[in-house]
N, C-alpha and C. Protein backbone atom coordinates (compact mmCIF):
# COMPACT_ATOMS: atom_id res chain seq x y z
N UNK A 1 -1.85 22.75 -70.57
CA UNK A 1 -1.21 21.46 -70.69
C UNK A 1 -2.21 20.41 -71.21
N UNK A 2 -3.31 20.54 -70.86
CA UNK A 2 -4.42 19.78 -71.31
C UNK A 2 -4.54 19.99 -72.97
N UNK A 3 -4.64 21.37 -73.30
CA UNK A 3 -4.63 21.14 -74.82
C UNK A 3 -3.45 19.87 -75.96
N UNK A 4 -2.20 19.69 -75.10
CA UNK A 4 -1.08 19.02 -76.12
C UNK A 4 -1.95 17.72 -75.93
N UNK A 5 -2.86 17.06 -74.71
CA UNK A 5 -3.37 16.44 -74.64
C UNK A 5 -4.06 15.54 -75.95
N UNK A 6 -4.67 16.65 -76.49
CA UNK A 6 -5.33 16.73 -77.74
C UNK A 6 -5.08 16.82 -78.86
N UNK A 7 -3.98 17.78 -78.61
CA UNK A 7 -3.50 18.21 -79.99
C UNK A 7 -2.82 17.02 -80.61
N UNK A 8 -1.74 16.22 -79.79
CA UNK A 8 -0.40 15.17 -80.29
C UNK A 8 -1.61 14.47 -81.37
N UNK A 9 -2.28 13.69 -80.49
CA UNK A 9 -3.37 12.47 -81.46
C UNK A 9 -4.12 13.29 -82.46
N UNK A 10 -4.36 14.20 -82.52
CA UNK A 10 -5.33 14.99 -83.64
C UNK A 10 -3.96 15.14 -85.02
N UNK A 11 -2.64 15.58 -84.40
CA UNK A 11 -1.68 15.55 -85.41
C UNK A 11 -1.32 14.27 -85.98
N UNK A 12 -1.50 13.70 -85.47
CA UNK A 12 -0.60 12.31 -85.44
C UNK A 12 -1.84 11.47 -86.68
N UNK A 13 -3.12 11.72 -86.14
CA UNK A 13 -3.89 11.16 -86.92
C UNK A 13 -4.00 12.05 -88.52
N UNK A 14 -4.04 13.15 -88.50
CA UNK A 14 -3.49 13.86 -89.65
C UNK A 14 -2.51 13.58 -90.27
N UNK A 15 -1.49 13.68 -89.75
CA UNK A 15 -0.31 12.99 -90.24
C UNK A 15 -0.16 11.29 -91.08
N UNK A 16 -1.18 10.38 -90.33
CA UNK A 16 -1.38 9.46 -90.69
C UNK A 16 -2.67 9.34 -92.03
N UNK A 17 -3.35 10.02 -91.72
CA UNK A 17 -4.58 10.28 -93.22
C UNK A 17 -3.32 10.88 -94.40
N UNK A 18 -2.63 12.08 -94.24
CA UNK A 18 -2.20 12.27 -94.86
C UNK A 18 -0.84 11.57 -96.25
N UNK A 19 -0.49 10.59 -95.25
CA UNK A 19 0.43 9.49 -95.77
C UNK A 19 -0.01 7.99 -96.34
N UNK A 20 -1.89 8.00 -95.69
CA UNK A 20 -2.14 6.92 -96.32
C UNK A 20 -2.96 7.51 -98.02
N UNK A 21 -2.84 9.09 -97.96
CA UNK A 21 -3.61 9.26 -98.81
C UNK A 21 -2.25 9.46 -100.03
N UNK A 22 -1.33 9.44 -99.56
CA UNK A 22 0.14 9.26 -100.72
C UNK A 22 0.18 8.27 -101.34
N UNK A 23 0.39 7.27 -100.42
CA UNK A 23 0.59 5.79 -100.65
C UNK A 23 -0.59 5.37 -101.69
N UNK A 24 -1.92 5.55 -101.25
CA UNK A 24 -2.96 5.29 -102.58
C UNK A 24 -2.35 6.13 -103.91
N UNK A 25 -1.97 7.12 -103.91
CA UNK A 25 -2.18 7.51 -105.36
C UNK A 25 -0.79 7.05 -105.68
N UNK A 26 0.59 6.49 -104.81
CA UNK A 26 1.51 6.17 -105.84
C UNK A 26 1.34 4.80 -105.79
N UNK A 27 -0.19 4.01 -105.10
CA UNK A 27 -0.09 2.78 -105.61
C UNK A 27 -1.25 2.70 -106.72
N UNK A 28 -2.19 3.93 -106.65
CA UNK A 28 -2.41 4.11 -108.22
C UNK A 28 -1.90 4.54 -109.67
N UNK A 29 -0.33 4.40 -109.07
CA UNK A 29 0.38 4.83 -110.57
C UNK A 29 0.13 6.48 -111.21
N UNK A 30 0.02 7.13 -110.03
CA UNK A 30 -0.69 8.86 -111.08
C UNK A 30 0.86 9.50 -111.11
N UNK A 31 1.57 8.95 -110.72
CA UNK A 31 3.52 9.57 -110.59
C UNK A 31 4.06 8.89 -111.67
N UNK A 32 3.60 8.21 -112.43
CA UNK A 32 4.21 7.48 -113.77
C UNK A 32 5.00 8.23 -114.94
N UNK A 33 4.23 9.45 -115.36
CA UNK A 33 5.33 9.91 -115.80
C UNK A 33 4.90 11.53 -116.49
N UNK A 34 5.14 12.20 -115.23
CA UNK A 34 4.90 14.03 -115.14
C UNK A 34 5.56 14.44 -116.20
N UNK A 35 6.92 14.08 -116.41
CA UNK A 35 7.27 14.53 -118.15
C UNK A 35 6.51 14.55 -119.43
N UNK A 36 5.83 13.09 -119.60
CA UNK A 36 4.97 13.49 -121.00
C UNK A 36 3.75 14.13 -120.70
N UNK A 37 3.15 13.83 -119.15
CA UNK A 37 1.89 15.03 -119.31
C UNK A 37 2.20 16.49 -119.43
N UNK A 38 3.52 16.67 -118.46
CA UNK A 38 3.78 18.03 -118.70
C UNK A 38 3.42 18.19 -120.13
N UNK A 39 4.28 17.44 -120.93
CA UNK A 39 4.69 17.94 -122.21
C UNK A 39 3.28 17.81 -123.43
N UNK A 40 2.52 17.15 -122.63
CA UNK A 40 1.27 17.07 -123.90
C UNK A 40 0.43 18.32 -123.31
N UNK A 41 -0.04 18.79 -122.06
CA UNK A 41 -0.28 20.36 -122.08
C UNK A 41 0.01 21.21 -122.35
N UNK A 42 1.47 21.15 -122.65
CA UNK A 42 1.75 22.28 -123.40
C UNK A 42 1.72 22.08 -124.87
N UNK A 43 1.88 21.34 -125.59
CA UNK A 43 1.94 20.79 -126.60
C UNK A 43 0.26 20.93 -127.29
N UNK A 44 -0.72 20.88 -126.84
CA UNK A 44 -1.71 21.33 -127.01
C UNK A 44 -2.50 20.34 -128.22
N UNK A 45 -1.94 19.73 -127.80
CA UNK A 45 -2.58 17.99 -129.06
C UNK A 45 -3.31 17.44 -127.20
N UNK A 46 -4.34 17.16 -127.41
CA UNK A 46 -5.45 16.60 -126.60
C UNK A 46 -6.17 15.30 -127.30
N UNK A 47 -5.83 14.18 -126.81
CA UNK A 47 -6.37 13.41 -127.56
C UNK A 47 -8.63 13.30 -127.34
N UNK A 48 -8.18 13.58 -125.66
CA UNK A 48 -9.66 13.32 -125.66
C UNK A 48 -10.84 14.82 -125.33
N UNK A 49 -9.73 15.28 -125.83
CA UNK A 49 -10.59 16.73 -126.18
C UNK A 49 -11.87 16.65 -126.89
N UNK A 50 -13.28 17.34 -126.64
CA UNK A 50 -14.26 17.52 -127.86
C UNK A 50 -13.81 18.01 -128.87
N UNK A 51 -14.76 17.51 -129.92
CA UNK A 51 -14.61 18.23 -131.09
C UNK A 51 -15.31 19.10 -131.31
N UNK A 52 -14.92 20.77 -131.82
CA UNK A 52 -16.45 21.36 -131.84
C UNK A 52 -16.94 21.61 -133.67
């Protein structure tokens, strides 16, 4: 019984890292728009590719 002790706040704080670490990247805009990156990897035009 002592272990849930531990466990709830160890989840809970996980749970909470985990949602503040969402919130940064969709308030860094990286969800903007998975369609054209999809589509420029496959597409295989790289703009900032080296040149060799």
């Amino acid at each position: 019984m002592n272990v849930i002790a531990y466990l709830i706040p160890i989840s809970l704080l996980l749970g909470g890292i985990g949602l503040a670490a969402f919130v940064f990247t969709v308030k860094s805009r990286q969800y903007e728009d998975p369609e054209g990156d999809a589509q420029r990897i496959l597409s295989g035009e790289y703009d900032d590719a080296p040149k060799a």
